[in-house]
PDB file of N, CA and C in Angstrom:
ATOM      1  N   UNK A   1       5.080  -5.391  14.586  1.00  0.00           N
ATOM      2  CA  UNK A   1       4.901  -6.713  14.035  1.00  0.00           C
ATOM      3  C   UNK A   1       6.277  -7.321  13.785  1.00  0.00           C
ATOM      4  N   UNK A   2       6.425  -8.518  14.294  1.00  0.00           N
ATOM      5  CA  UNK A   2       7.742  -9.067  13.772  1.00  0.00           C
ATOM      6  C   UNK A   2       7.792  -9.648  12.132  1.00  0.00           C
ATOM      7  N   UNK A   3       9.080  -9.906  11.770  1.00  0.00           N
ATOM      8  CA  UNK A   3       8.986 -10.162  10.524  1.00  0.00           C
ATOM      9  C   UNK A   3       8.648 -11.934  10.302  1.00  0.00           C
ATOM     10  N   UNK A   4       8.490 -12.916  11.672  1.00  0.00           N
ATOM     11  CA  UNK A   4       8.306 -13.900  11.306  1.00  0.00           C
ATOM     12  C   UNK A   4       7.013 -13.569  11.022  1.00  0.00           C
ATOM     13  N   UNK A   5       6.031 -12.780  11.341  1.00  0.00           N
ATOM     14  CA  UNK A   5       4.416 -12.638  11.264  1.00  0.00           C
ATOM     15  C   UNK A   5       4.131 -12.264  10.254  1.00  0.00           C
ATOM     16  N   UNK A   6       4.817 -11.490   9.532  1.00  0.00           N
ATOM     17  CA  UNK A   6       4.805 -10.223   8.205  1.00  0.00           C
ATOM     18  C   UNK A   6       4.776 -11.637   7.310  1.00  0.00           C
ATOM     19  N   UNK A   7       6.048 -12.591   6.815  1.00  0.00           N
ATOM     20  CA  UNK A   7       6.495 -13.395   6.027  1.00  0.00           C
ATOM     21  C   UNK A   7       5.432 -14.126   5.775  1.00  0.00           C
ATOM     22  N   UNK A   8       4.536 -14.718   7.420  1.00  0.00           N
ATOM     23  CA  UNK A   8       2.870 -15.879   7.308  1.00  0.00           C
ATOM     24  C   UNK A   8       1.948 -14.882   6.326  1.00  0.00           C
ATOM     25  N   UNK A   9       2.126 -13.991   6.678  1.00  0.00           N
ATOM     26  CA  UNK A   9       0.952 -13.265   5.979  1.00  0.00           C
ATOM     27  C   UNK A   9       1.216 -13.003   4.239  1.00  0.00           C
ATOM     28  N   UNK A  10       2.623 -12.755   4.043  1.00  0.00           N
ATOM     29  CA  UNK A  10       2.756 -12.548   2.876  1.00  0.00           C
ATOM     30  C   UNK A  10       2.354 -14.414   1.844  1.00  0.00           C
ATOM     31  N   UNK A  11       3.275 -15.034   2.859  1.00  0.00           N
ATOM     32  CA  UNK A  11       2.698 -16.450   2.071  1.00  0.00           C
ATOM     33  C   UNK A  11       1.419 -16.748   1.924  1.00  0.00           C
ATOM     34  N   UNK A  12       0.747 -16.651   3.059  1.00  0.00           N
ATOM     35  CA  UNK A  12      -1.014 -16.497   3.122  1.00  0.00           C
ATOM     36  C   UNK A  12      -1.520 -16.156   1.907  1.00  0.00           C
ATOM     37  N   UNK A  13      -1.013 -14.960   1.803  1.00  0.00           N
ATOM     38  CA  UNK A  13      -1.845 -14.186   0.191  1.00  0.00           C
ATOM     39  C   UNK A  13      -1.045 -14.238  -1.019  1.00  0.00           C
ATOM     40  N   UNK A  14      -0.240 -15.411  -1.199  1.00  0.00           N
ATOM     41  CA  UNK A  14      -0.145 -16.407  -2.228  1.00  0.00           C
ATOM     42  C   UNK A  14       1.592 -15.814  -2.573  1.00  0.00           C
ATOM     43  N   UNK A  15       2.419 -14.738  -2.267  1.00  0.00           N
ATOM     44  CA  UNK A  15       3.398 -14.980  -2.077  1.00  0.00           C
ATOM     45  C   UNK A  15       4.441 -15.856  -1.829  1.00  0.00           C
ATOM     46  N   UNK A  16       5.643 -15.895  -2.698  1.00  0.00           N
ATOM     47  CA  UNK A  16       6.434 -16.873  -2.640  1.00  0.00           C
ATOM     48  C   UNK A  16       8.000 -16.640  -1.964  1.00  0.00           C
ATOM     49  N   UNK A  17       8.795 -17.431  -1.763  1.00  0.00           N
ATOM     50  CA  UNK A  17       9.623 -16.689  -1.208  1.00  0.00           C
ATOM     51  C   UNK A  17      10.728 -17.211  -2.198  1.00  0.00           C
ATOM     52  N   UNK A  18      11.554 -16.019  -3.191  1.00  0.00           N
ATOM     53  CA  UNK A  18      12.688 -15.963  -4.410  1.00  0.00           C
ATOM     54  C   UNK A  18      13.790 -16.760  -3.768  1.00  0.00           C
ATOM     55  N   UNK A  19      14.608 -15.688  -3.352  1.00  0.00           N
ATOM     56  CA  UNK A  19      15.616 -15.545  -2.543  1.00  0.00           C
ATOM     57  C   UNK A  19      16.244 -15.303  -1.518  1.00  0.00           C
ATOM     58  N   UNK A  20      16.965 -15.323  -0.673  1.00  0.00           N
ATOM     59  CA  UNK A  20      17.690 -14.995   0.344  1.00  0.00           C
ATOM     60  C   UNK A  20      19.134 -14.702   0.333  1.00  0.00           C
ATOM     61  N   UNK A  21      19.319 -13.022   0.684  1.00  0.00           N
ATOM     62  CA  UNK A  21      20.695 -12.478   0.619  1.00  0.00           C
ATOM     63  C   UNK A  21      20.743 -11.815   1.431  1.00  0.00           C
ATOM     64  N   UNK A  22      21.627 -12.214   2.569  1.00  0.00           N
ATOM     65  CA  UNK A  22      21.766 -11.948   3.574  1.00  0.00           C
ATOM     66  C   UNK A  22      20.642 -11.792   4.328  1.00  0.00           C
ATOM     67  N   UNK A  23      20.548 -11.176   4.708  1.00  0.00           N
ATOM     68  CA  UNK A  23      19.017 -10.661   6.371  1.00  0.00           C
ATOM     69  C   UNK A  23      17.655 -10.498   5.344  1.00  0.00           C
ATOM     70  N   UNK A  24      18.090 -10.505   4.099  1.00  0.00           N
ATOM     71  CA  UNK A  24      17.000 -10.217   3.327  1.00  0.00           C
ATOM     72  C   UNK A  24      16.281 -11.037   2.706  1.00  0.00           C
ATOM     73  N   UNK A  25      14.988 -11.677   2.962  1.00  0.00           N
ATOM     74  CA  UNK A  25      13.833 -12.058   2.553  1.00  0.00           C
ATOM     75  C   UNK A  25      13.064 -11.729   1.097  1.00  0.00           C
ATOM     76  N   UNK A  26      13.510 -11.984   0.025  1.00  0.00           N
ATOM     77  CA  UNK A  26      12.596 -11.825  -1.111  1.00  0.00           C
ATOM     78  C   UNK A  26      11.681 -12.389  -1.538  1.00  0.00           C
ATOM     79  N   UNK A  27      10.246 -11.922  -1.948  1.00  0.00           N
ATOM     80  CA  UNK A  27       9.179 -12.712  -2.581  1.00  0.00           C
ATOM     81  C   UNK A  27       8.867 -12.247  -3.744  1.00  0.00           C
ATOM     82  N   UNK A  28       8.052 -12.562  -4.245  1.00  0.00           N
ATOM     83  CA  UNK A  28       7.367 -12.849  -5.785  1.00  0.00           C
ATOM     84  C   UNK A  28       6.039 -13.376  -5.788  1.00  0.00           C
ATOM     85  N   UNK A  29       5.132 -12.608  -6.657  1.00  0.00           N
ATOM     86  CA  UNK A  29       3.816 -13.020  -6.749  1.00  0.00           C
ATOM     87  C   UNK A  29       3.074 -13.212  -8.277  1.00  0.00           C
ATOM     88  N   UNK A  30       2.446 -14.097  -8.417  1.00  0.00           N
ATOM     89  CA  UNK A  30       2.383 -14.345  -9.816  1.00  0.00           C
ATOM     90  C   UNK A  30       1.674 -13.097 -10.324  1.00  0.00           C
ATOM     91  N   UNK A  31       1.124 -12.525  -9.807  1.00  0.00           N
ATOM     92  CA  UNK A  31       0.352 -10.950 -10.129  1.00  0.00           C
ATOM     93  C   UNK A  31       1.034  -9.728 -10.284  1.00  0.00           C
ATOM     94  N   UNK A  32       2.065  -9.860  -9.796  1.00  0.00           N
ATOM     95  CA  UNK A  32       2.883  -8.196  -9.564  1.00  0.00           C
ATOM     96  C   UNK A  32       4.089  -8.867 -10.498  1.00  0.00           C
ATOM     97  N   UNK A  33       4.730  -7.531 -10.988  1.00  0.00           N
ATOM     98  CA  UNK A  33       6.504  -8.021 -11.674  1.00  0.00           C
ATOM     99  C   UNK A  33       7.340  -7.860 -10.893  1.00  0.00           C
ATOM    100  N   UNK A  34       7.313  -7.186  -9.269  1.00  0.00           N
ATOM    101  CA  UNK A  34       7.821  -6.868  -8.534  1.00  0.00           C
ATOM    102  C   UNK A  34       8.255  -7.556  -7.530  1.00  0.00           C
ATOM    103  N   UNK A  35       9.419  -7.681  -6.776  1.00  0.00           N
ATOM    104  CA  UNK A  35       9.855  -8.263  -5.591  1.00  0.00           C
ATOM    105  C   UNK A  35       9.373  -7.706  -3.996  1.00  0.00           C
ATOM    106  N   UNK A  36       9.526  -7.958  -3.444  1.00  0.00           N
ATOM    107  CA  UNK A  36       8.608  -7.556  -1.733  1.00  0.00           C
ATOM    108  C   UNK A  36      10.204  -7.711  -0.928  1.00  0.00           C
ATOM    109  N   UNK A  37      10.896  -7.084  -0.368  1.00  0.00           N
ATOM    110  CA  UNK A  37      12.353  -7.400   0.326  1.00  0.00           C
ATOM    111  C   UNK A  37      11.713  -7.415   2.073  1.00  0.00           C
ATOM    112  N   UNK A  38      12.017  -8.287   2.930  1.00  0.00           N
ATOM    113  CA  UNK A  38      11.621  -8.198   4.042  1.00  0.00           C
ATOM    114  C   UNK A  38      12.897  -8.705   4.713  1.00  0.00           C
ATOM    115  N   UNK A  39      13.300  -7.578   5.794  1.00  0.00           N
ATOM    116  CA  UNK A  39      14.442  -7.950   6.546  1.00  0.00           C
ATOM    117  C   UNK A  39      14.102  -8.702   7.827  1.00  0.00           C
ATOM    118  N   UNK A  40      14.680  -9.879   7.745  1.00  0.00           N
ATOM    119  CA  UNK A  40      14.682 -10.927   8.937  1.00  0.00           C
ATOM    120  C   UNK A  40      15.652 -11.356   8.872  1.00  0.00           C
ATOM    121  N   UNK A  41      15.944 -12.106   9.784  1.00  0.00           N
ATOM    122  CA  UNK A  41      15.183 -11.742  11.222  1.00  0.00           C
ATOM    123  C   UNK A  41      14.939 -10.364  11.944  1.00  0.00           C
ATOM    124  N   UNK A  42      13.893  -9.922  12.555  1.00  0.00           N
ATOM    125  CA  UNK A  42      13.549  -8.512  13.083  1.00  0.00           C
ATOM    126  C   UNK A  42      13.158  -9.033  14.230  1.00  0.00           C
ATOM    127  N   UNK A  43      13.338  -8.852  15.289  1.00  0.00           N
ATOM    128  CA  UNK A  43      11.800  -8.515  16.267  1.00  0.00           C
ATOM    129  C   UNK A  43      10.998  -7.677  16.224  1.00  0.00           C
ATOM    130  N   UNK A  44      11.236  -6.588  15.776  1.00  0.00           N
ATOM    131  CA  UNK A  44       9.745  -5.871  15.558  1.00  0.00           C
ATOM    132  C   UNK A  44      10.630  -4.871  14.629  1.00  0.00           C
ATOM    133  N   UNK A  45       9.656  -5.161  13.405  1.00  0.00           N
ATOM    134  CA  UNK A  45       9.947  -3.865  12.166  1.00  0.00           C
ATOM    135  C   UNK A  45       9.640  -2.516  12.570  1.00  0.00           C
ATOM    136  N   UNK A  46      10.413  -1.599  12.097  1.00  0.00           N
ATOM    137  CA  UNK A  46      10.208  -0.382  11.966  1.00  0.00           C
ATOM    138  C   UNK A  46       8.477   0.021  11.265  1.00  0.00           C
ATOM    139  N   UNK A  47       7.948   1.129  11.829  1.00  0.00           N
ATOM    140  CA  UNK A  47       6.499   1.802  11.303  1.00  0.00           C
ATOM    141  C   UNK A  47       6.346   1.567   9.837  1.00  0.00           C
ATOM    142  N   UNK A  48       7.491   2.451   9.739  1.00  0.00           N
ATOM    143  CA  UNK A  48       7.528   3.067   8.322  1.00  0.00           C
ATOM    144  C   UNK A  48       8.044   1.311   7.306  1.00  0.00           C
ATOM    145  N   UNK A  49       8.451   1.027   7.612  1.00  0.00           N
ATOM    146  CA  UNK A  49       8.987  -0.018   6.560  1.00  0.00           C
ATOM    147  C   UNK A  49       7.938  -1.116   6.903  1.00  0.00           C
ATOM    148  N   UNK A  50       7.413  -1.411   7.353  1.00  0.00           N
ATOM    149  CA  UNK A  50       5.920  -2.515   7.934  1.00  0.00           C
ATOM    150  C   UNK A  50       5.163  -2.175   6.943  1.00  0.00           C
ATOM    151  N   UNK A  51       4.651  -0.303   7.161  1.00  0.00           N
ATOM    152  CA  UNK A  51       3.696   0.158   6.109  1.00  0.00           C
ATOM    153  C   UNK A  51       3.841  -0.118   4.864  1.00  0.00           C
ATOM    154  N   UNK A  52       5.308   0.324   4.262  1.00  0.00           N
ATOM    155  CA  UNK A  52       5.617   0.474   3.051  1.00  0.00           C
ATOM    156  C   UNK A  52       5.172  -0.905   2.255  1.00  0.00           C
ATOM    157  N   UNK A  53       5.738  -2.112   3.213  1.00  0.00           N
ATOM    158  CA  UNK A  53       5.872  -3.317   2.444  1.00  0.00           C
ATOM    159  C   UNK A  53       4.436  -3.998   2.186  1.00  0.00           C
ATOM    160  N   UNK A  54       3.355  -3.540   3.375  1.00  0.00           N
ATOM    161  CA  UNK A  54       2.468  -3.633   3.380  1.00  0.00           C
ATOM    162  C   UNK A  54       1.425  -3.114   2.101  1.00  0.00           C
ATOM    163  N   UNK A  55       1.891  -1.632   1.955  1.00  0.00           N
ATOM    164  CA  UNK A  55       1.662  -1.069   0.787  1.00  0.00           C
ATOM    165  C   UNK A  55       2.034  -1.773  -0.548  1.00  0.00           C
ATOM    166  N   UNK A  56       2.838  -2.433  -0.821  1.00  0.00           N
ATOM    167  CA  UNK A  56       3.598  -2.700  -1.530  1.00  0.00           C
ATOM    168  C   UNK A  56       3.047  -4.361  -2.064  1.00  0.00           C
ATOM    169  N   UNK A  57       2.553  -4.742  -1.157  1.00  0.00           N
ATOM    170  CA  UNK A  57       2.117  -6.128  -1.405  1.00  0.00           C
ATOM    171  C   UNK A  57       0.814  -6.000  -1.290  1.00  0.00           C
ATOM    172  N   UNK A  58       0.349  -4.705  -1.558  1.00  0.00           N
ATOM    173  CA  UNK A  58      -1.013  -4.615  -1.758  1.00  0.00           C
ATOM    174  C   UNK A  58      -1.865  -5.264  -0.754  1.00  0.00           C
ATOM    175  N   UNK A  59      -1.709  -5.133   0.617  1.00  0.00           N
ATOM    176  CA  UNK A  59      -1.954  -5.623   1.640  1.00  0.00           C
ATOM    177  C   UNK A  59      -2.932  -4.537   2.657  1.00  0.00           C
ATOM    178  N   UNK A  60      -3.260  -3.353   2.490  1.00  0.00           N
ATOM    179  CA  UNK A  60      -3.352  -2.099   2.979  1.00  0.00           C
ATOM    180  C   UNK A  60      -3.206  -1.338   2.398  1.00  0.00           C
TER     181      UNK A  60
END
């Protein structure tokens, strides 16, 4: 999955986007206290870090 696809989806499910430092993508959700870091630009994320963030945003 690329990370422009990951980012639609995270906004989709009400995610916001914080900040930007460097390649890094931060969000925020009014539900979690936690940040979501997504590195973009990607063309296609790594397995393991897709899952995680996925996990992480309570997405899967």
């Amino acid at each position: 999955m690329k990370s422009t696809e990951l980012i639609k989806m995270l906004v989709n499910t009400g995610w916001t986007l914080e900040r930007i430092k460097g390649s890094h993508h931060q969000f925020s959700h009014p539900d979690f206290s936690y940040l979501i870091t997504v590195p973009h630009p990607r063309k296609d994320l790594k397995k393991g870090t897709l899952m995680q963030i996925l996990k992480d945003a309570k997405l899967k």
